[in-house]
Structures are given as C-alpha cells and as structure tokens.
PDB file of N, CA and C in Angstrom:
ATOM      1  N   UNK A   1      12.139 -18.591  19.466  1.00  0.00           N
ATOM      2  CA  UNK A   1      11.486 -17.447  18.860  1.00  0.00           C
ATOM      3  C   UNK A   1      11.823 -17.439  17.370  1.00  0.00           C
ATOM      4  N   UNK A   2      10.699 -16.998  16.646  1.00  0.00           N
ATOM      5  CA  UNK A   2      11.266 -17.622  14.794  1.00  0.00           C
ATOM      6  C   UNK A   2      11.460 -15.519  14.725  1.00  0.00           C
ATOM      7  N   UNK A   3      12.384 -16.098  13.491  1.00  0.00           N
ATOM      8  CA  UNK A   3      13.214 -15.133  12.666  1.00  0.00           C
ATOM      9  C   UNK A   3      12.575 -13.588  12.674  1.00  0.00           C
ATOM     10  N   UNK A   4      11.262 -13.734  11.889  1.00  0.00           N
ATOM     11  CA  UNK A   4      10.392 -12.521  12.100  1.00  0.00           C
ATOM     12  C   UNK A   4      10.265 -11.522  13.578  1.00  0.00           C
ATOM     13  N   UNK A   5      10.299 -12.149  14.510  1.00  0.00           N
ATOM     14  CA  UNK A   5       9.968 -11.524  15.342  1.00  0.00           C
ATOM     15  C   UNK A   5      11.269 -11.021  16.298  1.00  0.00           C
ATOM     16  N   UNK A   6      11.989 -12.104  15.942  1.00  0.00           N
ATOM     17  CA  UNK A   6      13.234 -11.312  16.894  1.00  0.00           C
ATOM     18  C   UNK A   6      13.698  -9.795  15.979  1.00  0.00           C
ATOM     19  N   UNK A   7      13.773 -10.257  14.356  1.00  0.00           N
ATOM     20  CA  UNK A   7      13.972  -8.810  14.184  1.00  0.00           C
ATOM     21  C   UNK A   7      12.933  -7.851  14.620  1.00  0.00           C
ATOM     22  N   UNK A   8      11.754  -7.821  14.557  1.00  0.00           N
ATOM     23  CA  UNK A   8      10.485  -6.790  15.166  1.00  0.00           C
ATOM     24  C   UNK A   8      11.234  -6.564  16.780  1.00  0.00           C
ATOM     25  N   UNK A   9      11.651  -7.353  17.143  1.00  0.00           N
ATOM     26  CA  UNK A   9      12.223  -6.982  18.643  1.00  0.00           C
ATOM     27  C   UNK A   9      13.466  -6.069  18.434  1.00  0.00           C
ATOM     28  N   UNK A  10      14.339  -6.582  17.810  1.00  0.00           N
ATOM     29  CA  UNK A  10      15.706  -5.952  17.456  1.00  0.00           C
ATOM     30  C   UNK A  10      15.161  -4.489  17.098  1.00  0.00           C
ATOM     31  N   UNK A  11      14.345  -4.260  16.043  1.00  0.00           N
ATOM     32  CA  UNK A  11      14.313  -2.887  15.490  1.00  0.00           C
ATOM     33  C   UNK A  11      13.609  -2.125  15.982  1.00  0.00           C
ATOM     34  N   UNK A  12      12.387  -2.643  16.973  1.00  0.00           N
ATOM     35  CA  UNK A  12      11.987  -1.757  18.151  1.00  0.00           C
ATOM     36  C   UNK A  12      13.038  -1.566  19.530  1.00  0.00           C
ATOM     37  N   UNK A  13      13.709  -2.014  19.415  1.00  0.00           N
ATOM     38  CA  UNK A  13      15.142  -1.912  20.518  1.00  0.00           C
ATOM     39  C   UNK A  13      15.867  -0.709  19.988  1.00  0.00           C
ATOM     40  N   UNK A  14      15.758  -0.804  18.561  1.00  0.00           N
ATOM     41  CA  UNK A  14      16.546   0.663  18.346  1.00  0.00           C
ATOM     42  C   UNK A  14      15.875   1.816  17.935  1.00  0.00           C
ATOM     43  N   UNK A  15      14.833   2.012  18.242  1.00  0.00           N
ATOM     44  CA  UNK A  15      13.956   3.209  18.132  1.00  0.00           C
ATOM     45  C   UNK A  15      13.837   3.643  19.557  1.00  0.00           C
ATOM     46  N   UNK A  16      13.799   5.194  19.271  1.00  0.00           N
ATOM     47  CA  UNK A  16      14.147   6.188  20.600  1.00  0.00           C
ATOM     48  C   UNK A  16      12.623   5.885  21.026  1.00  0.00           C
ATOM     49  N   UNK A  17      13.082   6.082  22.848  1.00  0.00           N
ATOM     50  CA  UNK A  17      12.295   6.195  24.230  1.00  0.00           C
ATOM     51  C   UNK A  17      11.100   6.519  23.619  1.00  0.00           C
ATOM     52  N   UNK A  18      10.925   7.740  22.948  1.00  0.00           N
ATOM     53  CA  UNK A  18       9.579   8.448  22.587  1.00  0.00           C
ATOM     54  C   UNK A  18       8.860   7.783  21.323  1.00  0.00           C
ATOM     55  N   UNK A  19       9.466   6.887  20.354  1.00  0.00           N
ATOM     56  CA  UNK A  19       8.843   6.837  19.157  1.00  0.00           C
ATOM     57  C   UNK A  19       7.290   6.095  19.380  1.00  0.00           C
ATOM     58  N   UNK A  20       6.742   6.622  18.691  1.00  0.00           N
ATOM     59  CA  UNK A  20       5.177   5.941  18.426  1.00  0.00           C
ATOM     60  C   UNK A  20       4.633   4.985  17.343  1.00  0.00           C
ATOM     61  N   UNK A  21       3.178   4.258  18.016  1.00  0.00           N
ATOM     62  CA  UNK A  21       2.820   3.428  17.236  1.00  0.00           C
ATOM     63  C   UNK A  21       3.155   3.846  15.780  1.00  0.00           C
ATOM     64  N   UNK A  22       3.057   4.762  15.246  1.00  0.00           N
ATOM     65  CA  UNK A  22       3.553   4.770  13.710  1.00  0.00           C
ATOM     66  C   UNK A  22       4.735   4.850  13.839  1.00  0.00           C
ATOM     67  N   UNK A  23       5.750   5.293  14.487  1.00  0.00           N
ATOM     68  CA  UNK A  23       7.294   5.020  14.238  1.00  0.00           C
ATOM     69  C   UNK A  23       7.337   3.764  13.940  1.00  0.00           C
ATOM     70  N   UNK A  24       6.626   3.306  15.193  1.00  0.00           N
ATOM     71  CA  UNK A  24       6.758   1.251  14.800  1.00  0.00           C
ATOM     72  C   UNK A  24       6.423   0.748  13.683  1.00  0.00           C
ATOM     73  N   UNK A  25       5.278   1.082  13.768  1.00  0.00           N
ATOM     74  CA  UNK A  25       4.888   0.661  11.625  1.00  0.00           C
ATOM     75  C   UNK A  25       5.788   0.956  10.967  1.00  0.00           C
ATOM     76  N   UNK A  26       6.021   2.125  10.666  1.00  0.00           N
ATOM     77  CA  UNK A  26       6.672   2.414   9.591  1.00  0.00           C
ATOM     78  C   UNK A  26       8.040   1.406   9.395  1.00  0.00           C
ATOM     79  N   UNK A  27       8.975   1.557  10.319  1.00  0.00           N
ATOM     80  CA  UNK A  27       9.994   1.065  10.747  1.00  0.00           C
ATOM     81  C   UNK A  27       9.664  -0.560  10.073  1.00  0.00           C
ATOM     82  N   UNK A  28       8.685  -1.119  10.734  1.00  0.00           N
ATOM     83  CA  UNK A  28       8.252  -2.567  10.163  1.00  0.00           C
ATOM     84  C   UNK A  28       8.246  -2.601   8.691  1.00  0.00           C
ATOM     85  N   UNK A  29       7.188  -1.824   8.236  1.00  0.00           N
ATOM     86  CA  UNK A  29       6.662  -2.062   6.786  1.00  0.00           C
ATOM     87  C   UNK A  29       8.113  -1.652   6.265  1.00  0.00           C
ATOM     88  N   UNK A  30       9.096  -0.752   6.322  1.00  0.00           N
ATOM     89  CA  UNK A  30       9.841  -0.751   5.868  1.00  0.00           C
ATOM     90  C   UNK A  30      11.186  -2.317   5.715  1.00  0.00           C
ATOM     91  N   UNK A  31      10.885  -2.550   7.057  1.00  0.00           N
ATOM     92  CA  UNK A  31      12.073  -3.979   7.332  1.00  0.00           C
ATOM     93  C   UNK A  31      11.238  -4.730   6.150  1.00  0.00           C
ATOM     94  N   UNK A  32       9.961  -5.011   6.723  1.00  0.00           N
ATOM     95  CA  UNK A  32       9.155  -5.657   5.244  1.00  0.00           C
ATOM     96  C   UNK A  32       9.352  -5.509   3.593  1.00  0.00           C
ATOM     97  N   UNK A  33       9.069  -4.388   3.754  1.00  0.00           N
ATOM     98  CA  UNK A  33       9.723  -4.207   1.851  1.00  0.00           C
ATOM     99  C   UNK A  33      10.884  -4.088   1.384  1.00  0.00           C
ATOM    100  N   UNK A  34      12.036  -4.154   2.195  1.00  0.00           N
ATOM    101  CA  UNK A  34      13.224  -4.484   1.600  1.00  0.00           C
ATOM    102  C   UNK A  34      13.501  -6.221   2.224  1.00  0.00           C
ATOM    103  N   UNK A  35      12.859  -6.673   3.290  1.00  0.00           N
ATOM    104  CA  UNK A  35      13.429  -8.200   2.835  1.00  0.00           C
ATOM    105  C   UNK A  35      12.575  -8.818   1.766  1.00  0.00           C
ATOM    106  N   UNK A  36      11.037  -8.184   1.413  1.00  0.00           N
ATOM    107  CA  UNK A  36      10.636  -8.770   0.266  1.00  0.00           C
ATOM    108  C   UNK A  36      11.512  -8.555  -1.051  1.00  0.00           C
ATOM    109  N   UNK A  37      11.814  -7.529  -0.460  1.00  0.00           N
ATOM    110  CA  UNK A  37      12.863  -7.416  -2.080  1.00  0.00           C
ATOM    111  C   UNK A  37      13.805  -7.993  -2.211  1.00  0.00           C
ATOM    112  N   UNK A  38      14.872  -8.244  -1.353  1.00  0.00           N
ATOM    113  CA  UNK A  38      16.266  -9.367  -1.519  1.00  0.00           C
ATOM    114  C   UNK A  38      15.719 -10.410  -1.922  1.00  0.00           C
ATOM    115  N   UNK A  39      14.494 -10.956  -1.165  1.00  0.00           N
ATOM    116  CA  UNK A  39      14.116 -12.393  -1.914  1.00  0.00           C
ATOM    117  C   UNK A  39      13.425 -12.230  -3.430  1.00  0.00           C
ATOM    118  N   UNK A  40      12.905 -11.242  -3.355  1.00  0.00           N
ATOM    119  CA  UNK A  40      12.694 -11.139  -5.348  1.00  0.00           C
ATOM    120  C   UNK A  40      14.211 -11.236  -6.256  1.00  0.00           C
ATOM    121  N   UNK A  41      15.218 -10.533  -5.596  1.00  0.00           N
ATOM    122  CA  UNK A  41      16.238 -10.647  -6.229  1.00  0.00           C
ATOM    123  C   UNK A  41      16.774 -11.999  -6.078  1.00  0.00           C
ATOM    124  N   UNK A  42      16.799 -12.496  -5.214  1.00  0.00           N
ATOM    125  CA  UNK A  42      17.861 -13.946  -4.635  1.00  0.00           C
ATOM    126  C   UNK A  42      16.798 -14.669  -5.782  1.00  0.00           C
ATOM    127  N   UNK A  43      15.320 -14.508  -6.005  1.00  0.00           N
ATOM    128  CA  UNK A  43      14.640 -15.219  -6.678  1.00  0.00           C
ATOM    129  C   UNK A  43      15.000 -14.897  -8.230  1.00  0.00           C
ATOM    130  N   UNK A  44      15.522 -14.158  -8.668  1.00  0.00           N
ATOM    131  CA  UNK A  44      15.435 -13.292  -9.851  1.00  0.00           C
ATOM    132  C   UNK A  44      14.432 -12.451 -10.416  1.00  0.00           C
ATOM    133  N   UNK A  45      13.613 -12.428  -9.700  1.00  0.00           N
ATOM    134  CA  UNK A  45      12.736 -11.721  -9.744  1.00  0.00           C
ATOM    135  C   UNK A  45      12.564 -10.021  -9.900  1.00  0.00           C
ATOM    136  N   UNK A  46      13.356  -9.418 -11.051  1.00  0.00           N
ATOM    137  CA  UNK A  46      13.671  -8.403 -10.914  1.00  0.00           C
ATOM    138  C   UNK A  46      13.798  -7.725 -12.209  1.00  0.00           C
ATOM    139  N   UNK A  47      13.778  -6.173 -12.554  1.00  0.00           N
ATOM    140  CA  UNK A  47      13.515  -5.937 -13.827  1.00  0.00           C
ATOM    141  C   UNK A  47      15.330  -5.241 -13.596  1.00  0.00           C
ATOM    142  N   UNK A  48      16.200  -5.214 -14.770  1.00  0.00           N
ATOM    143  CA  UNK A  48      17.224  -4.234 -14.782  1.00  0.00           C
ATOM    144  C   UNK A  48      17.030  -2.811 -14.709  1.00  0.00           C
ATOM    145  N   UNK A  49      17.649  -2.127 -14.650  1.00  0.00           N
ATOM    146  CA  UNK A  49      17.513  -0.374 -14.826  1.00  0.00           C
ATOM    147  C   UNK A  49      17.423  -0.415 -16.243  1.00  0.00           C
ATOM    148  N   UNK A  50      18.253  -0.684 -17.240  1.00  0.00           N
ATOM    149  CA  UNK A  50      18.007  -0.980 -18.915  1.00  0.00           C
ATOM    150  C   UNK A  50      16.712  -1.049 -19.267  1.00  0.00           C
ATOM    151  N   UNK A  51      16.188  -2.294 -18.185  1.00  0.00           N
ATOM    152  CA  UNK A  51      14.884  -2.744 -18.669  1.00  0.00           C
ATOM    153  C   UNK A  51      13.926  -1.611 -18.234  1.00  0.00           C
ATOM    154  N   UNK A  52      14.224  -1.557 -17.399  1.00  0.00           N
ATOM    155  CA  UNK A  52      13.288  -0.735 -16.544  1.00  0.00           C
ATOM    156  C   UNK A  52      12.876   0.713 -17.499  1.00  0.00           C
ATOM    157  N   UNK A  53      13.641   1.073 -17.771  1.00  0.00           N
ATOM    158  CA  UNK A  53      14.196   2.593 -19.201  1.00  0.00           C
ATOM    159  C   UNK A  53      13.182   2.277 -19.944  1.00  0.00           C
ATOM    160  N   UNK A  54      14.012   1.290 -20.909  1.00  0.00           N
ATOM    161  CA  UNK A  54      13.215   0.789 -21.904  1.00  0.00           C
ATOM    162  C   UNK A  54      11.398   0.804 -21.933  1.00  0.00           C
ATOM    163  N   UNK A  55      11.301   0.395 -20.916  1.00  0.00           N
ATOM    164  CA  UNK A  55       9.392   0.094 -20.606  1.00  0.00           C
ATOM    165  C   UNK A  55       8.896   1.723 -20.468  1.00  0.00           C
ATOM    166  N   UNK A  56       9.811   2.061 -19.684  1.00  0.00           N
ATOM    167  CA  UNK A  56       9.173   3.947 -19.927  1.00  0.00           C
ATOM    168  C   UNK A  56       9.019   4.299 -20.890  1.00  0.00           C
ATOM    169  N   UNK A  57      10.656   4.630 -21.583  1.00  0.00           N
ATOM    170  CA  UNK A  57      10.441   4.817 -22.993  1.00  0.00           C
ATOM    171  C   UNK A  57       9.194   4.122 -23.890  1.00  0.00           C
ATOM    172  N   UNK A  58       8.838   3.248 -23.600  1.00  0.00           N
ATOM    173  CA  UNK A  58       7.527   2.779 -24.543  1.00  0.00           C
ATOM    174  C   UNK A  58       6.449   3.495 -24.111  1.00  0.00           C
ATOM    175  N   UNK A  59       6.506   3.309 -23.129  1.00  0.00           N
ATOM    176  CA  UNK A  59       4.825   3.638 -22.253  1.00  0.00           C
ATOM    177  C   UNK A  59       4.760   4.905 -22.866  1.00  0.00           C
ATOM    178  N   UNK A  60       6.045   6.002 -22.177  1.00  0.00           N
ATOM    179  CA  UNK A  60       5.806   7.456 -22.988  1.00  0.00           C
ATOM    180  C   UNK A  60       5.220   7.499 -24.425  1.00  0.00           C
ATOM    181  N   UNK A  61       6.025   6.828 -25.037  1.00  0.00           N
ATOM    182  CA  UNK A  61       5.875   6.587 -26.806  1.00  0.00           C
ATOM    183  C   UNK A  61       4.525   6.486 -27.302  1.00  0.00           C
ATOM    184  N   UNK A  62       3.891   6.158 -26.760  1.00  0.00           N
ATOM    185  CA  UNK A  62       2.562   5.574 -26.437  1.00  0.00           C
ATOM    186  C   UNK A  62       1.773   6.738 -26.279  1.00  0.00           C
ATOM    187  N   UNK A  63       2.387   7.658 -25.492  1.00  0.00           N
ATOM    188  CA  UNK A  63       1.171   8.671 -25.161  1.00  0.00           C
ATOM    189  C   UNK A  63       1.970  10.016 -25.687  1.00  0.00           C
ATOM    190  N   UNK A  64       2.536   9.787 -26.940  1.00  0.00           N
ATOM    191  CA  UNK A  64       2.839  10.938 -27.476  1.00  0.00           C
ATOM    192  C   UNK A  64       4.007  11.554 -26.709  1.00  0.00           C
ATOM    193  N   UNK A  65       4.689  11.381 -25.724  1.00  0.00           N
ATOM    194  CA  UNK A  65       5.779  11.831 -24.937  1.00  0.00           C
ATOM    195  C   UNK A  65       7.293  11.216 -24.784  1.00  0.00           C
ATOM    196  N   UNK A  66       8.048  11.645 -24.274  1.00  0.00           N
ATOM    197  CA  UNK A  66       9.352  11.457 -24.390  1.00  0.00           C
ATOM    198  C   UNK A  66       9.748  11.646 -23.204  1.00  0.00           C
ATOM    199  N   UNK A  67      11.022  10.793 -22.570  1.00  0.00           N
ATOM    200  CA  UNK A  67      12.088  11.169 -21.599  1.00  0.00           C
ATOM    201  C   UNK A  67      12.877  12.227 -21.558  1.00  0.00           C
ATOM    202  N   UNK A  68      12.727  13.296 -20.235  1.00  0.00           N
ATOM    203  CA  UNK A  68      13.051  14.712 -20.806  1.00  0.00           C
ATOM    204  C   UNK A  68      14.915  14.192 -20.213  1.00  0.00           C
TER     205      UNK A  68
END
C-alpha cells in the first residue's frame, strides 16, 4: 500500500464513529496542505516572516495605507 493512502487510512481511523463525508475532506485537504508545505520548505520554497512584512508594507504603500 503506497504512503498516501495508508495515511488517508490512519486519519480516518482517528475520526469519531459519527464524523461525515466532510469531516473526511476536510481532515484530508488539511493532511494535504501541510505536507505540501514541509515539502515547500524542505524545498526552500518559502518566503520569511521579514519578507513576508516587508511585501505588505509595500503593497499598503502603494495604496496609500500603512500597517496599523
């Protein structure tokens, strides 16, 4: 059984008796967007918080506004 799916098994194993088709989604898309994200990071793929500031601060600057 490949990698993907045993976790989809694992994390529907730990959702209660009652949860529903959207518990399941959610639960997924969530496992989904944080292992996409470790691999953006393991990739470097990633902006700093500094950086991240910085780009606001412009964007605001831009439209006449400021970081309150």
């Amino acid at each position: 059984m490949n990698a993907v799916k045993e976790q989809a098994i694992s994390l529907i194993k730990t959702l209660s008796e009652d949860c529903t088709y959207e518990d399941i989604q959610y639960h997924l898309y969530v496992l989904e967007k944080v292992e996409k994200g470790i691999k953006a990071i393991d990739e470097g793929k990633f902006v700093s918080q500094d950086e991240a500031e910085k780009r606001v601060r412009t964007w605001l600057a831009s439209r006449g506004q400021t970081l309150h």
